[in-house]
PDB file of N, CA and C in Angstrom:
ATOM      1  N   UNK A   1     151.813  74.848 102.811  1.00  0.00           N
ATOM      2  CA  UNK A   1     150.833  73.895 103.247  1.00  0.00           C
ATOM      3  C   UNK A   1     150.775  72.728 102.279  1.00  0.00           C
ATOM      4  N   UNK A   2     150.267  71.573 102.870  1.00  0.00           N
ATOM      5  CA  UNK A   2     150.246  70.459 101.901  1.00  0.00           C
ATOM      6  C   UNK A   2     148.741  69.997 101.714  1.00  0.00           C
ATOM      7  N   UNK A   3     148.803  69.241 100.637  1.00  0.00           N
ATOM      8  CA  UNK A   3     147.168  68.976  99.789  1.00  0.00           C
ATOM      9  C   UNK A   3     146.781  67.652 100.654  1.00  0.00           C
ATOM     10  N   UNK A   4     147.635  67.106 101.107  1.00  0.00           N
ATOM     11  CA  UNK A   4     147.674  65.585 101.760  1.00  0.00           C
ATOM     12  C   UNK A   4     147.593  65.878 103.430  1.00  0.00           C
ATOM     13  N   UNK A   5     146.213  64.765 103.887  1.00  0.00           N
ATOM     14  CA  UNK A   5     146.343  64.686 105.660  1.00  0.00           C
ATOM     15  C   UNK A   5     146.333  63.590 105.643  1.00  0.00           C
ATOM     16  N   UNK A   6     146.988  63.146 106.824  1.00  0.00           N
ATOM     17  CA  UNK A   6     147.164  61.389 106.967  1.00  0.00           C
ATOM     18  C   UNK A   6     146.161  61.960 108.621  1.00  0.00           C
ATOM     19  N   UNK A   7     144.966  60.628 108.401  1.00  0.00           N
ATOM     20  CA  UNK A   7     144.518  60.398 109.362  1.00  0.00           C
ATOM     21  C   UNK A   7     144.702  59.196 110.217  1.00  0.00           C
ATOM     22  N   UNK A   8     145.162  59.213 112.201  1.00  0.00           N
ATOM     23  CA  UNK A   8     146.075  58.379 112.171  1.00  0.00           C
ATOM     24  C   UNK A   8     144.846  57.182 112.937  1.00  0.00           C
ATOM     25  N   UNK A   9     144.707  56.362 112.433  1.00  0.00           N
ATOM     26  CA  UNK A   9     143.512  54.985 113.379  1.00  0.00           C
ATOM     27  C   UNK A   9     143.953  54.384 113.994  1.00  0.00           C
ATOM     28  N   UNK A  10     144.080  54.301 115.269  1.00  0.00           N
ATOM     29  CA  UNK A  10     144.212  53.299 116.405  1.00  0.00           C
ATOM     30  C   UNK A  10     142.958  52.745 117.236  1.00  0.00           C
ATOM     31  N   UNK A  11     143.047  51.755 116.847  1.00  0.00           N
ATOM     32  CA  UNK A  11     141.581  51.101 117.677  1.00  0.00           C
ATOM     33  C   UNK A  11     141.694  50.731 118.780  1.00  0.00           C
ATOM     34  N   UNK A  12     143.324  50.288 119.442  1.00  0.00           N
ATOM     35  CA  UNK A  12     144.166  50.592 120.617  1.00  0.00           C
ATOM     36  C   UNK A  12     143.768  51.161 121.532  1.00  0.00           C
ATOM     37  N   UNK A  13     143.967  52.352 120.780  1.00  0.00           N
ATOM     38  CA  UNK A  13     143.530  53.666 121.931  1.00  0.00           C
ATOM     39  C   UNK A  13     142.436  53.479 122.976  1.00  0.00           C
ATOM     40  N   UNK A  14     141.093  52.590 122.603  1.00  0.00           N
ATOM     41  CA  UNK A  14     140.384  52.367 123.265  1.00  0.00           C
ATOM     42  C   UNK A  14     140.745  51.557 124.789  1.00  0.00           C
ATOM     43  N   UNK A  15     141.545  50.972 124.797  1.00  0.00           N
ATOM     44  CA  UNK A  15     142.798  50.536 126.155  1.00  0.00           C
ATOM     45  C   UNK A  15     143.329  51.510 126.765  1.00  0.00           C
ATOM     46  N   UNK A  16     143.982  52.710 126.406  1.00  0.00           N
ATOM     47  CA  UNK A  16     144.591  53.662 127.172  1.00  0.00           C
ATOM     48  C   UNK A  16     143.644  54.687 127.494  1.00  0.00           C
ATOM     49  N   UNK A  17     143.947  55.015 128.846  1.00  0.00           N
ATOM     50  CA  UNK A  17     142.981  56.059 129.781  1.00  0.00           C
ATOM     51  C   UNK A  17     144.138  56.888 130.398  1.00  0.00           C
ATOM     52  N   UNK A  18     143.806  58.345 129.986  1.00  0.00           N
ATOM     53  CA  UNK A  18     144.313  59.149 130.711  1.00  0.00           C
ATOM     54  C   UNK A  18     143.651  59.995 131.767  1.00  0.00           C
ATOM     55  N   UNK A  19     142.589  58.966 132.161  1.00  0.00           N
ATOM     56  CA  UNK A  19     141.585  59.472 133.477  1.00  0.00           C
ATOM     57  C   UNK A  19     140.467  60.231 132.883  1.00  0.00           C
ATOM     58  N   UNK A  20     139.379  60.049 133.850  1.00  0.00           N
ATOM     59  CA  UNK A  20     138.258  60.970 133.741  1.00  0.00           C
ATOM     60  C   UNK A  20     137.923  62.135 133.056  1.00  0.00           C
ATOM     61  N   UNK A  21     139.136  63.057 133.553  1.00  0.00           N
ATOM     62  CA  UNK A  21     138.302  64.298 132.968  1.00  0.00           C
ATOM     63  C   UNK A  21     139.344  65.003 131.593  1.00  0.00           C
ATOM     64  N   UNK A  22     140.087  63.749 131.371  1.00  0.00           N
ATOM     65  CA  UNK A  22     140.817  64.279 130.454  1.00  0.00           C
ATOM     66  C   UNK A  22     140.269  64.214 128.732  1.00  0.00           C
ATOM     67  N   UNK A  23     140.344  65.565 127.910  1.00  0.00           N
ATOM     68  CA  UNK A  23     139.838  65.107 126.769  1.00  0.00           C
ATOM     69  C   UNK A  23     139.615  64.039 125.924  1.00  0.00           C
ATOM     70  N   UNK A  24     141.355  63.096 125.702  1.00  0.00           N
ATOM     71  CA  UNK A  24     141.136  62.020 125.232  1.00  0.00           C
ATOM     72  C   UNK A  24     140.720  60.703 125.197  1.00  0.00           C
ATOM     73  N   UNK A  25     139.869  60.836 126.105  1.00  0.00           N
ATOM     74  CA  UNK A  25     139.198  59.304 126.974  1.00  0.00           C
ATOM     75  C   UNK A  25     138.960  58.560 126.214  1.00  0.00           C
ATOM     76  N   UNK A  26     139.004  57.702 126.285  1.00  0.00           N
ATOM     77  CA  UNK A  26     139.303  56.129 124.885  1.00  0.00           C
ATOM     78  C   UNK A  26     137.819  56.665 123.732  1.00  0.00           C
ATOM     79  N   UNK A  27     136.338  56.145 124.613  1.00  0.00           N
ATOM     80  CA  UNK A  27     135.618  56.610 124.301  1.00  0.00           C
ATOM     81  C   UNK A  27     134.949  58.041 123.479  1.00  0.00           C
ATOM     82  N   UNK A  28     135.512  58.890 123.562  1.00  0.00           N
ATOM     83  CA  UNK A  28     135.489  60.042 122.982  1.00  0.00           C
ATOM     84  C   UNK A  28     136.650  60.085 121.302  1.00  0.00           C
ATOM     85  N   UNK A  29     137.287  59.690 121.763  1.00  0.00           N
ATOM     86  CA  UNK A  29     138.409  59.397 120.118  1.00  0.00           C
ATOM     87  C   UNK A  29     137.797  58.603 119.833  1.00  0.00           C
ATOM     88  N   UNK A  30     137.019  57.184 119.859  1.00  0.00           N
ATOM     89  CA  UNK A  30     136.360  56.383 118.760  1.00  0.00           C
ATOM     90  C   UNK A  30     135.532  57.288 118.334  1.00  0.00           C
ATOM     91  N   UNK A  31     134.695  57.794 119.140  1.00  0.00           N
ATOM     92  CA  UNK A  31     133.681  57.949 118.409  1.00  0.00           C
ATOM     93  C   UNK A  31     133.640  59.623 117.762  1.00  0.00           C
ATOM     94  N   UNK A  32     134.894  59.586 117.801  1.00  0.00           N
ATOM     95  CA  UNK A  32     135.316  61.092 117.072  1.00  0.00           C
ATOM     96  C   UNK A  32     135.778  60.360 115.397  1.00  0.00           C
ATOM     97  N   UNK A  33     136.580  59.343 115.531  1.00  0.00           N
ATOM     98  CA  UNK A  33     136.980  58.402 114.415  1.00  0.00           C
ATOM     99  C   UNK A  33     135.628  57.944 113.380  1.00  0.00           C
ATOM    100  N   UNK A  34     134.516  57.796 114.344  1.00  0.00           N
ATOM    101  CA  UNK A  34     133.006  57.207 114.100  1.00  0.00           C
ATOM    102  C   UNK A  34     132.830  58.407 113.049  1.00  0.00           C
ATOM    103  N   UNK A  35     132.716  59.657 113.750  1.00  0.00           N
ATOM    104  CA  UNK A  35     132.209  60.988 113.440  1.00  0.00           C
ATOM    105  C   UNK A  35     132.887  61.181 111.398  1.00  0.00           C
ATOM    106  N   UNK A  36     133.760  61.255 111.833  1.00  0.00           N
ATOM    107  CA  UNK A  36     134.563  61.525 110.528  1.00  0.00           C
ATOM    108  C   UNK A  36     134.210  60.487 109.428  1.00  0.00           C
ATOM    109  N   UNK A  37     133.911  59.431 109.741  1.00  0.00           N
ATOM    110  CA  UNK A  37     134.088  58.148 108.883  1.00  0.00           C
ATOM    111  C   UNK A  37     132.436  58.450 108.223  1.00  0.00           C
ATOM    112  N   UNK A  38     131.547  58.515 109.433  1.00  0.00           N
ATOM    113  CA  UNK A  38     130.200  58.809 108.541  1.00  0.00           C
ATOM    114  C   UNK A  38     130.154  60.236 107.965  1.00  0.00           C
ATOM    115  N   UNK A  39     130.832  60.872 107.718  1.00  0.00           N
ATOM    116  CA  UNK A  39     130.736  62.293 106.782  1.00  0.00           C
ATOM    117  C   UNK A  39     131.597  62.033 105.551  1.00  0.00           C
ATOM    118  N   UNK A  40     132.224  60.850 105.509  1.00  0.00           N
ATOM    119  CA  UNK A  40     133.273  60.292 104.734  1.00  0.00           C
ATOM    120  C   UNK A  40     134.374  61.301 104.390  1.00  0.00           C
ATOM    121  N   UNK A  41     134.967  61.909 105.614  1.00  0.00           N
ATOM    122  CA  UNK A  41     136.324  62.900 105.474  1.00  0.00           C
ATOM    123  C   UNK A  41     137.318  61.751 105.097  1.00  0.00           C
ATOM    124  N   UNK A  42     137.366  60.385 105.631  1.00  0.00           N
ATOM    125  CA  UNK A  42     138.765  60.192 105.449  1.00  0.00           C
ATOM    126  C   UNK A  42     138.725  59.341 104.277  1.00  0.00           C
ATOM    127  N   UNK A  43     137.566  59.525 103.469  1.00  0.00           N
ATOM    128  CA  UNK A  43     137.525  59.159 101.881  1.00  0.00           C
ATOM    129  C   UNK A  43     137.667  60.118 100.471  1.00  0.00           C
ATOM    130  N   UNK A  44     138.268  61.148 101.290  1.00  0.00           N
ATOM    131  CA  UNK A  44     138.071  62.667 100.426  1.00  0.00           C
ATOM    132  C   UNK A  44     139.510  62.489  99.768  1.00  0.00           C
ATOM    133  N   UNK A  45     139.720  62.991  98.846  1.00  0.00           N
ATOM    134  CA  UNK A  45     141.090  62.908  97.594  1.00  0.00           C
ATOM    135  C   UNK A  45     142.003  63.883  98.843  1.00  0.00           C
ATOM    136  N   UNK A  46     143.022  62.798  98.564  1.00  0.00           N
ATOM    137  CA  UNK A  46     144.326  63.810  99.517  1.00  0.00           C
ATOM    138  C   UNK A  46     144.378  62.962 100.781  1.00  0.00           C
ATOM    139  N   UNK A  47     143.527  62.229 101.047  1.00  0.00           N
ATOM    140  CA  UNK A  47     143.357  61.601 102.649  1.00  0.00           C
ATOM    141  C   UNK A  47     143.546  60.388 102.753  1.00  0.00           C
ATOM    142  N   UNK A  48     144.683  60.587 103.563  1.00  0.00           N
ATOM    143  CA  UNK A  48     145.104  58.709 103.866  1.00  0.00           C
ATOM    144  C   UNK A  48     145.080  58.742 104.953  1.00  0.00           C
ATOM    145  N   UNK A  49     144.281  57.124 105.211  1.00  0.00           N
ATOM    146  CA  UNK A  49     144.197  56.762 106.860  1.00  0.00           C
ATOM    147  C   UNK A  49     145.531  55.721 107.205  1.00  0.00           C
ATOM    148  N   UNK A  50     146.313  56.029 107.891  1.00  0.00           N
ATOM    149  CA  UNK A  50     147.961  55.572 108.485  1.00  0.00           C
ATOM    150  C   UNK A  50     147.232  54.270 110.071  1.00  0.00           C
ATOM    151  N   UNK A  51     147.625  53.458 110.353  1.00  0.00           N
ATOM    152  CA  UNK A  51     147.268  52.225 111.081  1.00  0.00           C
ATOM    153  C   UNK A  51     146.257  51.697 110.849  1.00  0.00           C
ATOM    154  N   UNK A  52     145.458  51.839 110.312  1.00  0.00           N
ATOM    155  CA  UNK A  52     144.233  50.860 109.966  1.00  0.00           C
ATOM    156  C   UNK A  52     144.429  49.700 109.120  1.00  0.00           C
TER     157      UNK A  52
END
């Protein structure tokens, strides 16, 4: 296992829809991105954010 996660940011994503009832609905990944950012995971030692 490795000590390092690359977290990947696309703000993009909010453009692509893979329909209704599918998990990744634009909406649901921001604000999963939102989620993480206010607990400050992707400021934790070991964590790099990759497209931002």
């Amino acid at each position: 296992m490795s000590d390092r996660v690359g977290l990947v940011f696309a703000p993009e994503a909010r453009t692509y829809d893979h329909g209704p009832a599918h998990p990744l609905r634009p909406e649901r990944v921001l604000l999963t991105w939102r989620l993480i950012q206010a607990y400050g995971l992707d400021q934790l030692p070991g964590v790099v954010t990759l497209g931002a």
